[in-house]
N, C-alpha and C. Protein backbone atom coordinates (compact mmCIF):
# COMPACT_ATOMS: atom_id res chain seq x y z
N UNK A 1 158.63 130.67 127.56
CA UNK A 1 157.38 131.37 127.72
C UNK A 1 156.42 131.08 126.55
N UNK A 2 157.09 131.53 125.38
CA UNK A 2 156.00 131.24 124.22
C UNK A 2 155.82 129.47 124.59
N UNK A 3 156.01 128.17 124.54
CA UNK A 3 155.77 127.13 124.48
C UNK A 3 154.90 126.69 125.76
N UNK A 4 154.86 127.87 126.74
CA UNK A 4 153.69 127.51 127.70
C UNK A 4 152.30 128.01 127.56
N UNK A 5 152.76 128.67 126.34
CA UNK A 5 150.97 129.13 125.93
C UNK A 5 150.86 128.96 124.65
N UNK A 6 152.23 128.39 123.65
CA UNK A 6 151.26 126.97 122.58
C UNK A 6 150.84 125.73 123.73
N UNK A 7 151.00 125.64 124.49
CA UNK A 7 150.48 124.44 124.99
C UNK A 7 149.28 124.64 125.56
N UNK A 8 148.94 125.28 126.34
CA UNK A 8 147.65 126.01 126.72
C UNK A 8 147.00 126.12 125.76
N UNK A 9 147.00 127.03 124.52
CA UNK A 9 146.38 127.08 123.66
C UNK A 9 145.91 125.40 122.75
N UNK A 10 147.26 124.69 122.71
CA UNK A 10 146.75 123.25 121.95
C UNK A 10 145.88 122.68 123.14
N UNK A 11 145.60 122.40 124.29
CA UNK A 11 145.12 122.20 125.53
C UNK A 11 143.57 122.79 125.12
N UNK A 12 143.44 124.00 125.07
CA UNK A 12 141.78 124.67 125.23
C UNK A 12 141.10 124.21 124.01
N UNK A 13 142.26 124.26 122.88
CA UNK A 13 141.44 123.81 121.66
C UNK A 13 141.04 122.18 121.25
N UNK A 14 142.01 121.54 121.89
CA UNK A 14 141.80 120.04 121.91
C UNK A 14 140.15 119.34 122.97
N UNK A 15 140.13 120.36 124.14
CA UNK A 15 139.09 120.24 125.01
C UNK A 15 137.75 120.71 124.13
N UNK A 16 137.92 121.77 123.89
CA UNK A 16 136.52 122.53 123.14
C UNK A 16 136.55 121.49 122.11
N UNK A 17 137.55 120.52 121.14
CA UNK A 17 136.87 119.92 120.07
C UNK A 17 136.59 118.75 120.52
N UNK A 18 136.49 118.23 121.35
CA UNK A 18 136.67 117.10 121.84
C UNK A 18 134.72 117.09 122.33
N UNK A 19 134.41 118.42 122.78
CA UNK A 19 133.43 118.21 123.78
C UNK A 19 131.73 117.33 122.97
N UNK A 20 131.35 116.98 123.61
CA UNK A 20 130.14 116.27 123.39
C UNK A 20 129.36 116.19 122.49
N UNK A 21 129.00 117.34 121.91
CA UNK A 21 128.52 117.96 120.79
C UNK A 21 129.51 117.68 119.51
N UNK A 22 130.36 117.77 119.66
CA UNK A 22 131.33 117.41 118.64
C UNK A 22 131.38 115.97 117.94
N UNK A 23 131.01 114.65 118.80
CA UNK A 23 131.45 113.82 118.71
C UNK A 23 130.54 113.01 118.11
N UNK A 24 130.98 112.17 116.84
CA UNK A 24 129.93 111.00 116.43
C UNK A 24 130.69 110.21 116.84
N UNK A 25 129.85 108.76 117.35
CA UNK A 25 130.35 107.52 117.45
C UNK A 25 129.16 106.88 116.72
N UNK A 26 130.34 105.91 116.05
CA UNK A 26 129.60 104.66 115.13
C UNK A 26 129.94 103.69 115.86
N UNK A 27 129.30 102.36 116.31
CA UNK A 27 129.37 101.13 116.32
C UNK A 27 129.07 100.51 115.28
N UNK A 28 130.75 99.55 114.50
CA UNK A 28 130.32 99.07 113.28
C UNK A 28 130.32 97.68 113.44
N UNK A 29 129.65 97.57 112.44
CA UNK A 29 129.08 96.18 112.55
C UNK A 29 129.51 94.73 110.61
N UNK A 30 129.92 93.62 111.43
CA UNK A 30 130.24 93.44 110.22
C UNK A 30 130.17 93.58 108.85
N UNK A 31 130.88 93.89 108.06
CA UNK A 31 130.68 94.06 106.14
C UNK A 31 130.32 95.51 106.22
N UNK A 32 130.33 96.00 107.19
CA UNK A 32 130.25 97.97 107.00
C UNK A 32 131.62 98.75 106.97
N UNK A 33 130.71 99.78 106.56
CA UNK A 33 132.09 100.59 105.66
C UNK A 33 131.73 102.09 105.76
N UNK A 34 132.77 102.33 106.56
CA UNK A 34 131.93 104.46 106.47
C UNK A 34 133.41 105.34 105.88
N UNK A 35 132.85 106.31 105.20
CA UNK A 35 133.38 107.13 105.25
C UNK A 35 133.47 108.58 105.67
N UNK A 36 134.52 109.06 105.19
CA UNK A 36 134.81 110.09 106.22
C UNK A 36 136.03 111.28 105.80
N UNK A 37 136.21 112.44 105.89
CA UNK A 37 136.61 113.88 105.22
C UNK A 37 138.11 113.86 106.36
N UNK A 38 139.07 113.20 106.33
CA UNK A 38 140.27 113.65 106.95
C UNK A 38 140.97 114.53 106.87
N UNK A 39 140.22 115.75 106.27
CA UNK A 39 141.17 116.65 106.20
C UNK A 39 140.42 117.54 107.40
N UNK A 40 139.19 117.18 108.10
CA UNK A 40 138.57 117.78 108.92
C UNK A 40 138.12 117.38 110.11
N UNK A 41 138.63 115.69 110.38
CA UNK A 41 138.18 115.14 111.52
C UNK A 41 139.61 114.81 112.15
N UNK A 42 139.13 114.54 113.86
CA UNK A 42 139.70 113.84 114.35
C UNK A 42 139.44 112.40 114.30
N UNK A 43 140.73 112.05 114.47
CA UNK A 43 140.02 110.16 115.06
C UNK A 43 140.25 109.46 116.54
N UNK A 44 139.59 108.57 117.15
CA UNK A 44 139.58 108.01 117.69
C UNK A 44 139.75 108.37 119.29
N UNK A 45 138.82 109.00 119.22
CA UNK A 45 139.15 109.65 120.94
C UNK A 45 139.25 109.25 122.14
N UNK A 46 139.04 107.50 121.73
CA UNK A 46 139.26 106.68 122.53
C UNK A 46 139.88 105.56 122.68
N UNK A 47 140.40 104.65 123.50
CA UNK A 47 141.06 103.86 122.95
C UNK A 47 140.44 102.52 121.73
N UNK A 48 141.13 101.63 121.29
CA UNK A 48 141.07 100.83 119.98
C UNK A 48 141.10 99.43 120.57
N UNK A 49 140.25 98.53 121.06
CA UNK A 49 140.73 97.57 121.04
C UNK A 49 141.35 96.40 120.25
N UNK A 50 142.67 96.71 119.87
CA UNK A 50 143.23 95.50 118.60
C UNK A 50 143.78 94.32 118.89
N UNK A 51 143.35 93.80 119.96
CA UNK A 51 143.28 92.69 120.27
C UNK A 51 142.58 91.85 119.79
N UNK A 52 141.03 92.25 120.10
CA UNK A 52 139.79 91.79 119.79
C UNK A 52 138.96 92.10 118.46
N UNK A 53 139.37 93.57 118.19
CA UNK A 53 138.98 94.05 116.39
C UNK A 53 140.04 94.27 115.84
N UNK A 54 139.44 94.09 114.40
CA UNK A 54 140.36 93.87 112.98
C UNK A 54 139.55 95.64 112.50
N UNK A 55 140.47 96.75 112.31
CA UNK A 55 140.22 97.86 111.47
C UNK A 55 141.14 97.74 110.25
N UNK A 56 140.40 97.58 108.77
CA UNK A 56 140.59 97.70 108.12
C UNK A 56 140.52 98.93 106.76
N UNK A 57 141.78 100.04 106.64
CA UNK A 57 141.24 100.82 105.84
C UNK A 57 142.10 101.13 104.31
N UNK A 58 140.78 101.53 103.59
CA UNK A 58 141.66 102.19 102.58
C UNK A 58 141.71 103.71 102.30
N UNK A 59 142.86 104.12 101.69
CA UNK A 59 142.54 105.94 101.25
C UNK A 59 142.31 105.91 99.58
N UNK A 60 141.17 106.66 99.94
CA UNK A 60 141.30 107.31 98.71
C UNK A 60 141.01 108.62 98.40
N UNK A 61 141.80 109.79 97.32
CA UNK A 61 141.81 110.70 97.73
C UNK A 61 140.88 111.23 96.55
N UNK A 62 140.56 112.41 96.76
CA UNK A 62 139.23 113.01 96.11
C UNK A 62 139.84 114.18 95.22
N UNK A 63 140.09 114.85 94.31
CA UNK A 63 140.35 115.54 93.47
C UNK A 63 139.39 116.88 93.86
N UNK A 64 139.90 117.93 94.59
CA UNK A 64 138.56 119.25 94.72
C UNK A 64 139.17 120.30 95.28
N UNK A 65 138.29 121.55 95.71
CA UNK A 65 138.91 122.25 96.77
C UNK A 65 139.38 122.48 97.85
N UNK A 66 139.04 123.12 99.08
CA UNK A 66 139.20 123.12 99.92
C UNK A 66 138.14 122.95 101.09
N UNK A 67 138.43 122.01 101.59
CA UNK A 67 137.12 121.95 102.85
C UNK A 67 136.51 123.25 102.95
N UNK A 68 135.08 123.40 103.36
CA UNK A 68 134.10 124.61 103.99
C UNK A 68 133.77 123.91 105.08
């Protein structure tokens, strides 16, 4: 019982973050470089083609508080 309504619940919340408003898309373009706060995004909500693109990344981590 409880695991049919964490799932429901991961379900409503994955939809609501997902929705339209939520979403940047970048088209990148060679020698570009973005960054970005992983302690607060999702990635890739779609598929990757790695066939055809090369994603290249590095981490680096930031010394601070806590996301707002």
């Amino acid at each position: 019982m409880a695991w049919d309504v964490a799932v429901e619940l991961i379900t409503a919340l994955r939809t609501f973050a997902t929705e339209e408003q939520f979403i940047y898309r970048y088209r990148s373009t060679k020698g570009a470089a973005t960054l970005r706060d992983d302690r607060c995004t999702m990635h890739c909500p779609g598929p990757f083609d790695m066939v055809h693109h090369q994603c290249v990344m590095h981490r680096a981590t930031i010394e601070g508080g806590l996301p707002f």
